[in-house]
C-alpha atoms as a PDB file:
ATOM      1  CA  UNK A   1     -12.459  15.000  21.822  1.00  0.00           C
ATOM      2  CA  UNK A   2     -11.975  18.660  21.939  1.00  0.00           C
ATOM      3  CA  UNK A   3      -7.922  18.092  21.663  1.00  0.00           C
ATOM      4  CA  UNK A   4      -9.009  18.305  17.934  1.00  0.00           C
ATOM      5  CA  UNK A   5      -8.473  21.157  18.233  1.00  0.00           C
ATOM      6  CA  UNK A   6      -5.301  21.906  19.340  1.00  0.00           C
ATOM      7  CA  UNK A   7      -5.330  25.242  18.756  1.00  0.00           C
ATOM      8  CA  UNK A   8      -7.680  25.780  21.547  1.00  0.00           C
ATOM      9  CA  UNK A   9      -6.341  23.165  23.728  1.00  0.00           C
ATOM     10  CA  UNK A  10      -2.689  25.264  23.433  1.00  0.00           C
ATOM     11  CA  UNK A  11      -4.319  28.870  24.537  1.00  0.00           C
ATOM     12  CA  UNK A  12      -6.156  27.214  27.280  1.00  0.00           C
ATOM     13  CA  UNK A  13      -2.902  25.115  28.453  1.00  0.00           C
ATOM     14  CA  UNK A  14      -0.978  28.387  28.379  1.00  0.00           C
ATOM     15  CA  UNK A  15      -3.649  30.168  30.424  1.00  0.00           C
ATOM     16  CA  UNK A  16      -3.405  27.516  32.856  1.00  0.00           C
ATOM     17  CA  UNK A  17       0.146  26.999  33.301  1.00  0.00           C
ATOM     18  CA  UNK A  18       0.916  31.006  33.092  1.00  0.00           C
ATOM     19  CA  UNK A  19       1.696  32.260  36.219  1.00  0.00           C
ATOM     20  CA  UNK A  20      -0.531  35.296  35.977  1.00  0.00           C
ATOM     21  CA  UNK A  21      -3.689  34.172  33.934  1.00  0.00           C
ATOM     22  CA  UNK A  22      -4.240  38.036  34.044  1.00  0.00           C
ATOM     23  CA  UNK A  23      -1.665  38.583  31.464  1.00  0.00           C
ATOM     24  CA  UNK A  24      -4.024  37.177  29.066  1.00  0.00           C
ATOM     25  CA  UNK A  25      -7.393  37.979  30.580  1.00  0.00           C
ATOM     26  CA  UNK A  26      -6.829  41.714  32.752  1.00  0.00           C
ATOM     27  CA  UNK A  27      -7.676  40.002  35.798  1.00  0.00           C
ATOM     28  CA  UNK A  28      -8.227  36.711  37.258  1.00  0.00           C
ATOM     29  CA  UNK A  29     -11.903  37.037  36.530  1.00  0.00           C
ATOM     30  CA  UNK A  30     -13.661  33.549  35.137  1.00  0.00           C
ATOM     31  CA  UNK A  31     -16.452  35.864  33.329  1.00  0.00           C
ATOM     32  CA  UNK A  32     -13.269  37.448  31.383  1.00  0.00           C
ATOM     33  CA  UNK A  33     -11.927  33.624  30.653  1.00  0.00           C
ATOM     34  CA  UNK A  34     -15.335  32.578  29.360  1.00  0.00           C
ATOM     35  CA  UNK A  35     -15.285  36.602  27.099  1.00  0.00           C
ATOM     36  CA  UNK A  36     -11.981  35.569  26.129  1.00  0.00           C
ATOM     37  CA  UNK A  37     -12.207  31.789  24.712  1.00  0.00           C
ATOM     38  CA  UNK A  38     -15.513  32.647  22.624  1.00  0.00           C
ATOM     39  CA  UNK A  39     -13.759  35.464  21.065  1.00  0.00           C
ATOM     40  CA  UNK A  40     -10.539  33.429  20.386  1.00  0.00           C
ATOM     41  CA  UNK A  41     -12.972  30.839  18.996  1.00  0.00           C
ATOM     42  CA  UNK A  42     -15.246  33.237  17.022  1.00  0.00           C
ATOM     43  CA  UNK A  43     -11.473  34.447  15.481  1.00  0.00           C
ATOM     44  CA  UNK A  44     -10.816  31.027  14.705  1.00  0.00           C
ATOM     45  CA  UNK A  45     -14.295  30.277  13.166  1.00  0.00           C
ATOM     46  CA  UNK A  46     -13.520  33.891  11.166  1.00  0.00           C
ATOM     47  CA  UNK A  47     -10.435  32.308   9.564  1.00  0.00           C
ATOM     48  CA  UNK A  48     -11.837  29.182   8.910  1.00  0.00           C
ATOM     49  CA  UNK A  49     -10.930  26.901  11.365  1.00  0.00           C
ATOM     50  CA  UNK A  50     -14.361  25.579  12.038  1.00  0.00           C
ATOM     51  CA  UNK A  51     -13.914  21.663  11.628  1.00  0.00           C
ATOM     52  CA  UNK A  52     -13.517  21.034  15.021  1.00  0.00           C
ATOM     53  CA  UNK A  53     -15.120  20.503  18.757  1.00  0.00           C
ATOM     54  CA  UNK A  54     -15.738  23.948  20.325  1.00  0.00           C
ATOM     55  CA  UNK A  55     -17.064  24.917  23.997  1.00  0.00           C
ATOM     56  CA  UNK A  56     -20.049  25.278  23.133  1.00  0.00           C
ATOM     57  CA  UNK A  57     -21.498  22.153  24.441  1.00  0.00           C
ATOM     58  CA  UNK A  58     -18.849  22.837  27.707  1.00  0.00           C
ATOM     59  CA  UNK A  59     -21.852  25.349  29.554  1.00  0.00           C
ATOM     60  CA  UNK A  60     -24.208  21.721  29.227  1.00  0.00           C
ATOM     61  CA  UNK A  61     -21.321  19.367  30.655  1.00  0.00           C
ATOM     62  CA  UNK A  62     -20.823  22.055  33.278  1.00  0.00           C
ATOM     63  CA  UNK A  63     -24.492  22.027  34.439  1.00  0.00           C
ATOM     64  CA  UNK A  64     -24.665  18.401  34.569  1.00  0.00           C
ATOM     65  CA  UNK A  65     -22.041  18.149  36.769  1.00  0.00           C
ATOM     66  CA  UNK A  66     -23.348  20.375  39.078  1.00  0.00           C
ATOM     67  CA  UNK A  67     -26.710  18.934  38.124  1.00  0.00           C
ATOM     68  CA  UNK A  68     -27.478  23.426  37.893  1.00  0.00           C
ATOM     69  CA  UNK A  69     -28.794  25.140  34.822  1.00  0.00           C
ATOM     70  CA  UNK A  70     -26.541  25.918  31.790  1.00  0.00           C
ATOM     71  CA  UNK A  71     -27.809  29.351  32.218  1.00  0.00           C
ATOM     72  CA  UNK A  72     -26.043  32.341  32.044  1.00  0.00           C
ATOM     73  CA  UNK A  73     -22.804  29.984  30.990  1.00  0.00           C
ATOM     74  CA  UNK A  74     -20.256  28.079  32.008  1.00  0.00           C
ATOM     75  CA  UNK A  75     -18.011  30.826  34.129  1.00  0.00           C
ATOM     76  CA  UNK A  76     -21.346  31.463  36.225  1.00  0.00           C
ATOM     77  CA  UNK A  77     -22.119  27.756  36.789  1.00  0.00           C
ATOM     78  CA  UNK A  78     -19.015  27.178  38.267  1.00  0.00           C
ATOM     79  CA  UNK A  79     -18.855  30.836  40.093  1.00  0.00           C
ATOM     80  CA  UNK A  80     -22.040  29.322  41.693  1.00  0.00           C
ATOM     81  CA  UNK A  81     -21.056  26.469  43.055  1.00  0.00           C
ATOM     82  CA  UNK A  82     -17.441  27.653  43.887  1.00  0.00           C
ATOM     83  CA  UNK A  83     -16.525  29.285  47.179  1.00  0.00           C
ATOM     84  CA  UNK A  84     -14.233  31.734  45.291  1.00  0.00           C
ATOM     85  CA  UNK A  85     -12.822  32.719  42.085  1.00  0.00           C
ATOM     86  CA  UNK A  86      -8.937  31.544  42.812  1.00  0.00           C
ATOM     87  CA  UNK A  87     -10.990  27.978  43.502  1.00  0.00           C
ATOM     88  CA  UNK A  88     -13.743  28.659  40.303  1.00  0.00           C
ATOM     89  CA  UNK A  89     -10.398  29.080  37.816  1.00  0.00           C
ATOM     90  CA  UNK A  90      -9.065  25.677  39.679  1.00  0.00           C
ATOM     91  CA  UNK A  91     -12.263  24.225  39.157  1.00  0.00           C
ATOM     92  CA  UNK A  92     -12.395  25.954  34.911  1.00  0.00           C
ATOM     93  CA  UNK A  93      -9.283  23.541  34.247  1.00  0.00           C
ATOM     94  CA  UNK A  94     -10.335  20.381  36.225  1.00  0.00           C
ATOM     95  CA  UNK A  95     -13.371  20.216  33.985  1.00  0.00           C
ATOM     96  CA  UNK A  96     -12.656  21.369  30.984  1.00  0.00           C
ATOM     97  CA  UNK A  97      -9.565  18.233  31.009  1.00  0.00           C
ATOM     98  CA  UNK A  98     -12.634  16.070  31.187  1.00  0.00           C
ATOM     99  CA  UNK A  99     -14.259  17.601  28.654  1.00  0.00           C
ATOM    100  CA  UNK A 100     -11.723  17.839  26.604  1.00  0.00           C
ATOM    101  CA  UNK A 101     -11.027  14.393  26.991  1.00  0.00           C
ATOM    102  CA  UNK A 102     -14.504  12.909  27.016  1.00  0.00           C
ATOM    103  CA  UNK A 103     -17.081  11.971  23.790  1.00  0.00           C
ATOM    104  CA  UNK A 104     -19.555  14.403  25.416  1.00  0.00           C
ATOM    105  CA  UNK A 105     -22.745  15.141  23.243  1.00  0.00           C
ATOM    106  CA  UNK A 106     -25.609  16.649  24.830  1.00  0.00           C
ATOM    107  CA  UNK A 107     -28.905  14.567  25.754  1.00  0.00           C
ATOM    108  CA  UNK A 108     -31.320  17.670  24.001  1.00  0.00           C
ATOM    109  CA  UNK A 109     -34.434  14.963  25.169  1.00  0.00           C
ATOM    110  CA  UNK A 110     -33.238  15.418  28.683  1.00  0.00           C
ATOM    111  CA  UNK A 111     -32.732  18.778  28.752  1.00  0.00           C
ATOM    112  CA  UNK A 112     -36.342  19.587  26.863  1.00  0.00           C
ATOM    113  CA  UNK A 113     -38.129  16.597  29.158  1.00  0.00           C
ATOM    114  CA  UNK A 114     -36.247  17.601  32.163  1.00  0.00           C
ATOM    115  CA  UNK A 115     -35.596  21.258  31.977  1.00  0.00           C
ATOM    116  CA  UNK A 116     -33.526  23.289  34.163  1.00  0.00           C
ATOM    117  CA  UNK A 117     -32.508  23.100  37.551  1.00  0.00           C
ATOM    118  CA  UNK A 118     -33.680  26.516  39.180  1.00  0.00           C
END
């Protein structure tokens, strides 16, 4: 589970419960959330907290749910299939709590057999 790291978890929760999410990010963009978390992650990874459960897999859990492609991320998965981004942030925090809270591990076979959705 990605609560492992609870480092993370903790910037994420205070993104989410802050009542401008553009304090942290410049404005309620989810491209700048997704710019954000990889380089609070790559900071982490820098001072050597790398034993844990990144987001890295999240862009693959994202796709499957929206049976779409993984491709260009995450932030544009779910900017795809929301209607705007006030409901795309909305939608960020509903899935990453399942992800965070699921054993997730990415089916490679389906994704070479299968491919991408287009």
């Amino acid at each position: 589970m990605i609560k492992n790291n609870k480092i993370l978890y903790d910037m994420i929760k205070k993104i989410e419960i802050a009542k401008s999410p553009a304090m942290y990010l410049g404005k309620l963009s989810l491209v700048y959330l997704q710019i954000y978390l990889s380089g609070f992650e790559k900071a982490q990874n820098e001072l050597g907290y790398n034993d844990f459960r990144s987001l890295s897999n999240f862009s693959f859990f994202v796709a499957e749910y929206f049976q779409d492609s993984p491709n260009p991320g995450w932030a544009n998965v779910i900017l795809r299939n929301t209607n705007d981004e006030n409901e795309a942030f909305e939608t960020f925090f509903e899935l990453y709590h399942k992800y965070a809270n699921s054993d997730y591990i990415i089916d490679l076979e389906k994704w070479i057999t299968e491919g991408f959705k287009v």
